[in-house]
PDB file of N, CA and C in Angstrom:
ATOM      1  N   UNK A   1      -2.729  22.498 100.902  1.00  0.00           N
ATOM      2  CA  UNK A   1      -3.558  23.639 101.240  1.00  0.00           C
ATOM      3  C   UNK A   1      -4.188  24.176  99.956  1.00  0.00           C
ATOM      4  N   UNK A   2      -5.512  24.461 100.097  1.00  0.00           N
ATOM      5  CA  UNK A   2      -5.910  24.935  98.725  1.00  0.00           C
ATOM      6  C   UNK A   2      -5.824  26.408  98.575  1.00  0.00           C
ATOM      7  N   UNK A   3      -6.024  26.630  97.486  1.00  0.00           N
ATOM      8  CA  UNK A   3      -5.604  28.612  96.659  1.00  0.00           C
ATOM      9  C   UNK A   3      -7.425  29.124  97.346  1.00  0.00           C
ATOM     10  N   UNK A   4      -7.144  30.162  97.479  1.00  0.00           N
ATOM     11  CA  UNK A   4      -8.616  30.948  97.714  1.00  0.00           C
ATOM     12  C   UNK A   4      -8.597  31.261  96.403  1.00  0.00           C
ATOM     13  N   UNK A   5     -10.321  31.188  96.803  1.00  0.00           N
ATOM     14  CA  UNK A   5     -10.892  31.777  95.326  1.00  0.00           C
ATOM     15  C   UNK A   5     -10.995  33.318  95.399  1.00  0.00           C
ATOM     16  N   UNK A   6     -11.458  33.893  93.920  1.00  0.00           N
ATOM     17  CA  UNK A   6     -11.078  35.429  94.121  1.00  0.00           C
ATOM     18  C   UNK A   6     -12.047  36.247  95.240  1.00  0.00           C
ATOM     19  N   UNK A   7     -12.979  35.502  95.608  1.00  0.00           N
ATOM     20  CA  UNK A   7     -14.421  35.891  96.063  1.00  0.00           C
ATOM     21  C   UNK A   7     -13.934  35.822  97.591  1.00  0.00           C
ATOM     22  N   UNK A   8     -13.343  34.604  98.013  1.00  0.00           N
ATOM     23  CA  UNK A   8     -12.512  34.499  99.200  1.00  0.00           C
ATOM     24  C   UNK A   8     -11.305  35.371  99.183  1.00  0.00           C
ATOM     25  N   UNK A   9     -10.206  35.845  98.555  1.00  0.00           N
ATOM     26  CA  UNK A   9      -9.442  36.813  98.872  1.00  0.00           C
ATOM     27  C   UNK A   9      -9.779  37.853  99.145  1.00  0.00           C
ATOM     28  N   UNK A  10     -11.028  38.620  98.214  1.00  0.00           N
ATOM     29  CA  UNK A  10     -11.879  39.786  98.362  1.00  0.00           C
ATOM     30  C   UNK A  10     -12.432  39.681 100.017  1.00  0.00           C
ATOM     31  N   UNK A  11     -12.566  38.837 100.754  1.00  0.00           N
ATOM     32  CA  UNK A  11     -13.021  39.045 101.917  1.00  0.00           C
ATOM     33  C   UNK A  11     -11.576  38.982 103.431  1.00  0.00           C
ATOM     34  N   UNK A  12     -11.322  38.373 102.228  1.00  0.00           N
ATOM     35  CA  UNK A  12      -9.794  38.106 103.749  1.00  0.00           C
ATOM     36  C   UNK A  12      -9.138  39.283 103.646  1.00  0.00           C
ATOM     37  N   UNK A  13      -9.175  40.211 102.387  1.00  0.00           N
ATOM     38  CA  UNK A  13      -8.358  41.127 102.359  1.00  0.00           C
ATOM     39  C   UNK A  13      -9.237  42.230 103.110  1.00  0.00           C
ATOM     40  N   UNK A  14     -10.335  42.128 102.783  1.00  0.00           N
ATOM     41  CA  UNK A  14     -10.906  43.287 104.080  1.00  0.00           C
ATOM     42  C   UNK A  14     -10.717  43.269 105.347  1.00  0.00           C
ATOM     43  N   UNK A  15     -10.288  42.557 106.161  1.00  0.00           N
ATOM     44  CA  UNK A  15      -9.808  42.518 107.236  1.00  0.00           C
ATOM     45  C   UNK A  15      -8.332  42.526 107.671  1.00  0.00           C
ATOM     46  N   UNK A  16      -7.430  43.017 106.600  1.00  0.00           N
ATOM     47  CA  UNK A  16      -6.210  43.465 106.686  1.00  0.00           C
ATOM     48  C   UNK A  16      -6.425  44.440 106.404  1.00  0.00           C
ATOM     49  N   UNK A  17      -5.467  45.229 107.059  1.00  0.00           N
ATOM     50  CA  UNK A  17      -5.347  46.537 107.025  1.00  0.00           C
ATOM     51  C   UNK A  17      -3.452  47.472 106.113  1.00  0.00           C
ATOM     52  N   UNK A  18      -3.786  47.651 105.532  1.00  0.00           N
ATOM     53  CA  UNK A  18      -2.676  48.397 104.775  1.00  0.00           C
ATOM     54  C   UNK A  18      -1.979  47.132 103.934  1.00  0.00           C
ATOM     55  N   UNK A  19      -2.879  46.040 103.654  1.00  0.00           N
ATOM     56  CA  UNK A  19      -2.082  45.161 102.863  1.00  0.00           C
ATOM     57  C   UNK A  19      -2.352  45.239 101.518  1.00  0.00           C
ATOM     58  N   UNK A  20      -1.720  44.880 100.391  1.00  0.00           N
ATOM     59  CA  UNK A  20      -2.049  44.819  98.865  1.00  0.00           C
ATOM     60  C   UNK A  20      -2.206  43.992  98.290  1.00  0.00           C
ATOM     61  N   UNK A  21      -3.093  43.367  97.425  1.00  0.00           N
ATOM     62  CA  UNK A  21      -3.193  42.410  96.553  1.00  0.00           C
ATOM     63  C   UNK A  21      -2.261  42.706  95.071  1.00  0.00           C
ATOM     64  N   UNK A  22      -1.023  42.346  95.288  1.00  0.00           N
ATOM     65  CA  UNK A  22      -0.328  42.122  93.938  1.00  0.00           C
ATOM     66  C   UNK A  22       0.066  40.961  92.735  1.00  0.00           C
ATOM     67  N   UNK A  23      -1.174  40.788  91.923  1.00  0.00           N
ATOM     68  CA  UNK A  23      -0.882  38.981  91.328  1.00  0.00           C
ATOM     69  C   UNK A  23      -1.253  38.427  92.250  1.00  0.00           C
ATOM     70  N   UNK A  24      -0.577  37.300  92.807  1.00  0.00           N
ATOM     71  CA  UNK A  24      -0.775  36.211  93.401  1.00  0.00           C
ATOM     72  C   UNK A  24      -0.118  36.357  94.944  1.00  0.00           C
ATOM     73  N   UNK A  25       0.096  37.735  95.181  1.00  0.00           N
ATOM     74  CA  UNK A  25       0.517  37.469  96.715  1.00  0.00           C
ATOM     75  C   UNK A  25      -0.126  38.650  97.008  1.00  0.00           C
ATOM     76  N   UNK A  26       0.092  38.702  98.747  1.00  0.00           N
ATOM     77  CA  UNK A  26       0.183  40.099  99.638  1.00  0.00           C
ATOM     78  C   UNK A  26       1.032  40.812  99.714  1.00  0.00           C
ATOM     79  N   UNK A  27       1.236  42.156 100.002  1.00  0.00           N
ATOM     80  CA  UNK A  27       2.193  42.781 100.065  1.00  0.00           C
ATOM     81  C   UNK A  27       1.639  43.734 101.052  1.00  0.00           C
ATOM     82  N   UNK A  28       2.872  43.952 101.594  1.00  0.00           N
ATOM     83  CA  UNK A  28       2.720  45.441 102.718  1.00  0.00           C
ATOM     84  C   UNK A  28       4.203  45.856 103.537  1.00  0.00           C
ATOM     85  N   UNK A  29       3.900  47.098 103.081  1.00  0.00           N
ATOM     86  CA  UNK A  29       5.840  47.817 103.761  1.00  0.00           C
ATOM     87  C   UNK A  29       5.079  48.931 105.157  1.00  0.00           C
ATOM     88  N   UNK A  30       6.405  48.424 105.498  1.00  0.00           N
ATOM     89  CA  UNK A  30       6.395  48.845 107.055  1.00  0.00           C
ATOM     90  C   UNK A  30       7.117  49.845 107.133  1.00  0.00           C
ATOM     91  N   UNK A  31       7.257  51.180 107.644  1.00  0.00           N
ATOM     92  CA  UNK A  31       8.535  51.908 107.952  1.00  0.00           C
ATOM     93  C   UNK A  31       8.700  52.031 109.237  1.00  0.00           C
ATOM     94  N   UNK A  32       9.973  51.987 109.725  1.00  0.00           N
ATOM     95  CA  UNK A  32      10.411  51.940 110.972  1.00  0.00           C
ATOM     96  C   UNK A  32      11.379  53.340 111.286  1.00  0.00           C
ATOM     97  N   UNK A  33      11.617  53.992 112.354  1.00  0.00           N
ATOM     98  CA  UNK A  33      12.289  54.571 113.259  1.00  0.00           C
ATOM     99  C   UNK A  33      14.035  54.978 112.392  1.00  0.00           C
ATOM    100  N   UNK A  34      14.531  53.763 112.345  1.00  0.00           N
ATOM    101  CA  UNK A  34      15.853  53.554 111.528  1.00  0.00           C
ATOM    102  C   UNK A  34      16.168  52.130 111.358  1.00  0.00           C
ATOM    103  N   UNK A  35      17.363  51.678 111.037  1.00  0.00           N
ATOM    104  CA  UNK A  35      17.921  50.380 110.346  1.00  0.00           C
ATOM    105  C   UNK A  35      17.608  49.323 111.844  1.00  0.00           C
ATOM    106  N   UNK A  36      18.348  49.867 112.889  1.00  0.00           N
ATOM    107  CA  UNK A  36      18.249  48.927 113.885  1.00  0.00           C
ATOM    108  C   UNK A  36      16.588  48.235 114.291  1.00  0.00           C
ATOM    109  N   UNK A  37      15.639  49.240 114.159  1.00  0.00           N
ATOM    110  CA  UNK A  37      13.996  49.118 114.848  1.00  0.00           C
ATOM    111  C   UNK A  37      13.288  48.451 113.327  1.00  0.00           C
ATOM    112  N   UNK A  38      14.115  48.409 112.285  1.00  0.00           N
ATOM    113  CA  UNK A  38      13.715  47.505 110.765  1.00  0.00           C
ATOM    114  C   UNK A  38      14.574  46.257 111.265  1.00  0.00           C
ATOM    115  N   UNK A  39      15.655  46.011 111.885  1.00  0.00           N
ATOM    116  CA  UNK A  39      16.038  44.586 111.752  1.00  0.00           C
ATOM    117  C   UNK A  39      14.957  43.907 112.670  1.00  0.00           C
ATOM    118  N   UNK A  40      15.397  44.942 114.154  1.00  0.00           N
ATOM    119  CA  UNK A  40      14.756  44.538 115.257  1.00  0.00           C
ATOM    120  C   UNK A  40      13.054  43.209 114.256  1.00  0.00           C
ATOM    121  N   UNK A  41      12.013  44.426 113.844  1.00  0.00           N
ATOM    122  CA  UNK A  41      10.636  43.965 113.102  1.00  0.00           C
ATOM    123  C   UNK A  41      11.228  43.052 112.108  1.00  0.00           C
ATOM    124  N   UNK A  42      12.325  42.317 111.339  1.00  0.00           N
ATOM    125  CA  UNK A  42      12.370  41.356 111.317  1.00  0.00           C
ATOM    126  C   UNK A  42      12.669  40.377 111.193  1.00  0.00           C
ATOM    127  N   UNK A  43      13.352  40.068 112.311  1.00  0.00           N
ATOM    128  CA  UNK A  43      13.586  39.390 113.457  1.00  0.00           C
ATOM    129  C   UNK A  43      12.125  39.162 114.019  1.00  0.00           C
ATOM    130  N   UNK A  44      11.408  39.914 114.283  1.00  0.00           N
ATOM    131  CA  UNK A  44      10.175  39.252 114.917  1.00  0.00           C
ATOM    132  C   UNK A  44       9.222  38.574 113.944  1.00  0.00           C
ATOM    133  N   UNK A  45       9.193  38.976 112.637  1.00  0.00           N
ATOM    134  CA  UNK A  45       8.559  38.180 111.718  1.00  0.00           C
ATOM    135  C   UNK A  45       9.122  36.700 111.410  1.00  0.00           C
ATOM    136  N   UNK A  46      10.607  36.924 111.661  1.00  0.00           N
ATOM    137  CA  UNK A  46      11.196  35.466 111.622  1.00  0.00           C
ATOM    138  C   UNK A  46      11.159  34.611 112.359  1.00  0.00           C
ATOM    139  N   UNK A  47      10.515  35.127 113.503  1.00  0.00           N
ATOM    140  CA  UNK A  47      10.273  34.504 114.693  1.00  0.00           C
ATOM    141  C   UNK A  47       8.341  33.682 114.236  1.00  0.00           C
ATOM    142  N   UNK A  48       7.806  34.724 114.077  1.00  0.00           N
ATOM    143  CA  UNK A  48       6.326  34.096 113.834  1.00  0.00           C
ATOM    144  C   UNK A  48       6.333  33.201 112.484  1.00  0.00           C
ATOM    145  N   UNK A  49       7.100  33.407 111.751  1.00  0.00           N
ATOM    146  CA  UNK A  49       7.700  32.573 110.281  1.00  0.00           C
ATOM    147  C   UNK A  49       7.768  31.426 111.032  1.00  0.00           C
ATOM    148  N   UNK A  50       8.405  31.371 111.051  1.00  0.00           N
ATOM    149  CA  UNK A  50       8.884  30.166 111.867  1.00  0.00           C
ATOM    150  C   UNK A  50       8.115  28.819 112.600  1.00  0.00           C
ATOM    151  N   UNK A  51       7.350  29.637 113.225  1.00  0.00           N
ATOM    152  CA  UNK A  51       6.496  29.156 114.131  1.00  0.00           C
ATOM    153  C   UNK A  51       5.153  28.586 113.318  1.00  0.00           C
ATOM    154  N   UNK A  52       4.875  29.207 112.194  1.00  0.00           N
ATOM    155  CA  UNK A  52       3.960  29.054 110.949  1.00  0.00           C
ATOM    156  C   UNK A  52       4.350  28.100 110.058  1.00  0.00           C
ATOM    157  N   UNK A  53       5.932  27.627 110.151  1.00  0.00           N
ATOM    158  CA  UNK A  53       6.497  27.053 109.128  1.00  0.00           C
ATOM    159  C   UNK A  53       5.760  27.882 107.623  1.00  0.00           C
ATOM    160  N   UNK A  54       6.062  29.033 107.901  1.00  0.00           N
ATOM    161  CA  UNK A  54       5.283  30.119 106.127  1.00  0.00           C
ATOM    162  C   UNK A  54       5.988  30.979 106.412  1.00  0.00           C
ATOM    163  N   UNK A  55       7.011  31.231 104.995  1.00  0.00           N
ATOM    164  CA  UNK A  55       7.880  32.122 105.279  1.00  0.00           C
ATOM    165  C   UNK A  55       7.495  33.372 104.172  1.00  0.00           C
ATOM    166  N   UNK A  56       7.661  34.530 104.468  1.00  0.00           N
ATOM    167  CA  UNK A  56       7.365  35.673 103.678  1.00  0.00           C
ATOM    168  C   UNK A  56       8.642  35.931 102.710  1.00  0.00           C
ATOM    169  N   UNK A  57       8.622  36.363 101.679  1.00  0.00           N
ATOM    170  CA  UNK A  57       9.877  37.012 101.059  1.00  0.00           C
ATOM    171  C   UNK A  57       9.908  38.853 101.496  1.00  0.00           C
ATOM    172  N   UNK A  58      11.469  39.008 101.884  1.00  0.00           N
ATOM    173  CA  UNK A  58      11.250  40.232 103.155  1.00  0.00           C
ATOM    174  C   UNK A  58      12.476  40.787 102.345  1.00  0.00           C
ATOM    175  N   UNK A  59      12.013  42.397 102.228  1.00  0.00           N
ATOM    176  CA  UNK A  59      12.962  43.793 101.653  1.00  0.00           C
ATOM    177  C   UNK A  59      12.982  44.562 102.455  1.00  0.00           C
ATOM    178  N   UNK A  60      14.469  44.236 102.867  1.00  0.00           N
ATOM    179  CA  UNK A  60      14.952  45.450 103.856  1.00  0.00           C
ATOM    180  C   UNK A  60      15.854  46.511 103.365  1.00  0.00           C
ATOM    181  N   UNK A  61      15.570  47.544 103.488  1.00  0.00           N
ATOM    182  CA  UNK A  61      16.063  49.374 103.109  1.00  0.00           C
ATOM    183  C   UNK A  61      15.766  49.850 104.632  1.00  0.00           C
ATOM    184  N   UNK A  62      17.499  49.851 104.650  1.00  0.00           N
ATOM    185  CA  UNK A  62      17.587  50.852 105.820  1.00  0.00           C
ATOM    186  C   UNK A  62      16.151  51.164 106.783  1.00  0.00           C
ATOM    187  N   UNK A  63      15.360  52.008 106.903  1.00  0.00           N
ATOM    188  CA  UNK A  63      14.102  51.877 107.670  1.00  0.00           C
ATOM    189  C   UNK A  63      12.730  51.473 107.172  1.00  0.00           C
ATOM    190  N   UNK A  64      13.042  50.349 105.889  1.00  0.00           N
ATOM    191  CA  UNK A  64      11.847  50.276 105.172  1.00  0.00           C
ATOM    192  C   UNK A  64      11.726  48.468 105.272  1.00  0.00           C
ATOM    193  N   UNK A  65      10.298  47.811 105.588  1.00  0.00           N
ATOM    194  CA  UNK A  65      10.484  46.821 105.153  1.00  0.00           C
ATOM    195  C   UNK A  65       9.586  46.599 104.326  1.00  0.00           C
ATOM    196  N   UNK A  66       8.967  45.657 103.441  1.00  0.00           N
ATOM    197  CA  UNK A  66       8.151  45.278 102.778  1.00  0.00           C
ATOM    198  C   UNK A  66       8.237  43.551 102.377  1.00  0.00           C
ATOM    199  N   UNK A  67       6.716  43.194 103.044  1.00  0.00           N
ATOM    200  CA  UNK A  67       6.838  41.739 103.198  1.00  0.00           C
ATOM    201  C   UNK A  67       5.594  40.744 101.659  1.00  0.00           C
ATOM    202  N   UNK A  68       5.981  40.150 101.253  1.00  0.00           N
ATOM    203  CA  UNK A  68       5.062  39.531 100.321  1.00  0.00           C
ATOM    204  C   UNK A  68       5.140  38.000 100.775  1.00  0.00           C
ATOM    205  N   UNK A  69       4.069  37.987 100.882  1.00  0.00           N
ATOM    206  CA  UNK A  69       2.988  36.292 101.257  1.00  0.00           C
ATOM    207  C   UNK A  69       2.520  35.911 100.033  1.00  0.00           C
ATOM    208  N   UNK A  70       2.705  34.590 100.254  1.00  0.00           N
ATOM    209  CA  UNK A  70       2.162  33.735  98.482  1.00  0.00           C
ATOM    210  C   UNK A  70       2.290  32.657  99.390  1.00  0.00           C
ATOM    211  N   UNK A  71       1.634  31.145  99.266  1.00  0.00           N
ATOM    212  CA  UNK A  71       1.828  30.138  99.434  1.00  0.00           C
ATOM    213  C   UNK A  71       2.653  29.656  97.719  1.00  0.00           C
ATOM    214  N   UNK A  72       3.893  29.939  97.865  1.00  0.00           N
ATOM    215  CA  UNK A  72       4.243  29.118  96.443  1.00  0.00           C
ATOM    216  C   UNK A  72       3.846  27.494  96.186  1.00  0.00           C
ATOM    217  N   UNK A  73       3.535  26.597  97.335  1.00  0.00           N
ATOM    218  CA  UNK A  73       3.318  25.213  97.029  1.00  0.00           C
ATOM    219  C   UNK A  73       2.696  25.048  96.445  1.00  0.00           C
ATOM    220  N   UNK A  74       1.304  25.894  96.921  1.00  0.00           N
ATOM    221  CA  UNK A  74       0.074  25.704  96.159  1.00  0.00           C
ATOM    222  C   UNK A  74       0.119  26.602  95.048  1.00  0.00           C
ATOM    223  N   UNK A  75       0.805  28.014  95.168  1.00  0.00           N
ATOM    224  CA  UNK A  75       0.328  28.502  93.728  1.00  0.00           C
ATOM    225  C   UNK A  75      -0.398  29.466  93.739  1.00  0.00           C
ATOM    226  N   UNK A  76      -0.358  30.046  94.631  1.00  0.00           N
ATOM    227  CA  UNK A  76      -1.130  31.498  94.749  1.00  0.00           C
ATOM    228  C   UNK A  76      -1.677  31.359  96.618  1.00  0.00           C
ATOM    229  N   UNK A  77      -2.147  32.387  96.745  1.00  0.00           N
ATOM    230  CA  UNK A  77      -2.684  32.729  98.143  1.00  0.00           C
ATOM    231  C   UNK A  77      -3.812  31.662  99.181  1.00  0.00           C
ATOM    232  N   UNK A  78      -3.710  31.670  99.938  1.00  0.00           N
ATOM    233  CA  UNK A  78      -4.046  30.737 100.974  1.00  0.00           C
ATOM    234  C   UNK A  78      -4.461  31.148 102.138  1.00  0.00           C
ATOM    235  N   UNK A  79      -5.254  30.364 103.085  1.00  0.00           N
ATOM    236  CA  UNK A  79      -5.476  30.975 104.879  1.00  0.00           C
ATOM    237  C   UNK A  79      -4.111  31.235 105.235  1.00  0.00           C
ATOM    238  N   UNK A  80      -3.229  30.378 105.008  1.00  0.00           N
ATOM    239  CA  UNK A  80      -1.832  30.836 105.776  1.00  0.00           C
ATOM    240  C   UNK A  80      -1.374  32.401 105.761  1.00  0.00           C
ATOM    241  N   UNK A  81      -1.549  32.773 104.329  1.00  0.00           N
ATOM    242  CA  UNK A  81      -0.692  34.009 104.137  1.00  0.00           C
ATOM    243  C   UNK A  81      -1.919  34.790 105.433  1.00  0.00           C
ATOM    244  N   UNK A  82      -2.837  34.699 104.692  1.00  0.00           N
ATOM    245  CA  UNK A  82      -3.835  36.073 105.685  1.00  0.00           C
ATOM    246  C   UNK A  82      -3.656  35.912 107.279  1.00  0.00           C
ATOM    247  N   UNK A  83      -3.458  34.723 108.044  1.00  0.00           N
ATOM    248  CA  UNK A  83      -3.036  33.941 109.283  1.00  0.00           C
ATOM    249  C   UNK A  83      -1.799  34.675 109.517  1.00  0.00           C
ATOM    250  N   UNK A  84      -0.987  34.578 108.862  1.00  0.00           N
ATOM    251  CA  UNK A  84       0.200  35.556 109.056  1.00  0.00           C
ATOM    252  C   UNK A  84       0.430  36.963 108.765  1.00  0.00           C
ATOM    253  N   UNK A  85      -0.580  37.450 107.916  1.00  0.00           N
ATOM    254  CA  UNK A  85      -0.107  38.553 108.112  1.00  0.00           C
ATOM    255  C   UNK A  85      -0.865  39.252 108.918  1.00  0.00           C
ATOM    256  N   UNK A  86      -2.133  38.920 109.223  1.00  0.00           N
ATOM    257  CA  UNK A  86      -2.907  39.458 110.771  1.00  0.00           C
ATOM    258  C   UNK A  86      -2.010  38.995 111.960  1.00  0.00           C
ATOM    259  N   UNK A  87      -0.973  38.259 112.472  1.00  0.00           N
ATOM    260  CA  UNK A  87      -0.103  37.884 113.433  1.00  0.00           C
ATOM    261  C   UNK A  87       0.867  39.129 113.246  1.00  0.00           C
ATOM    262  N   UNK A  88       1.887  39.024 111.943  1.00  0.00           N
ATOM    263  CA  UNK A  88       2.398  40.327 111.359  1.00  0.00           C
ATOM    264  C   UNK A  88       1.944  41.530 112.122  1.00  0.00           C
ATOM    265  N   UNK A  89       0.972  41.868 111.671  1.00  0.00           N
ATOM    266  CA  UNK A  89       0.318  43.073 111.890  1.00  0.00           C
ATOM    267  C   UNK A  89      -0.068  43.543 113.317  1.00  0.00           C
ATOM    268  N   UNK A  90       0.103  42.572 114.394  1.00  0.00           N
ATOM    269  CA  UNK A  90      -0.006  43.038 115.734  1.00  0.00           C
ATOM    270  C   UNK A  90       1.218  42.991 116.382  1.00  0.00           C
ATOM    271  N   UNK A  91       2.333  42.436 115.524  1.00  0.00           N
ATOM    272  CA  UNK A  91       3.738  43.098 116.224  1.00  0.00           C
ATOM    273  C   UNK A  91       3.949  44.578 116.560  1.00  0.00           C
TER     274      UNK A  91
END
């Protein structure tokens, strides 16, 4: 899979909503309700992970999550990450 260029991230990232460009990945924290309605969300990301074979690196705090996308194979960001985190984002 190839790396987007910066000109291509600049556009994929406009169509996410509350996500961050940090270095070479995405980032975006979620807050939830309490601990149970944070596992519950993910659990459902592990579910669409999955299904993507693209797995996010995921920080869970009690009602907080925060997910970062990188394609590490390739080496920086990719359609996958943005593919997932617009899937992400309609849980």
């Amino acid at each position: 899979m190839k790396v987007l260029t910066d000109p291509e991230i600049s556009d994929a990232m406009k169509k996410l909503k509350g996500w961050n460009l940090i270095g070479k990945e995405i980032r975006k924290t979620y807050v939830h309700k309490d601990f149970v309605h944070a596992v519950g969300f993910v659990n459902s990301v592990a579910l669409l992970a999955e299904r993507a074979n693209h797995h996010p690196d995921i920080d869970l705090r009690w009602n907080t999550v925060t997910l970062s996308l990188s394609t590490h194979s390739a080496g920086g960001l990719t359609e996958k990450d943005f593919k997932l985190a617009a899937e992400i984002d309609e849980l």
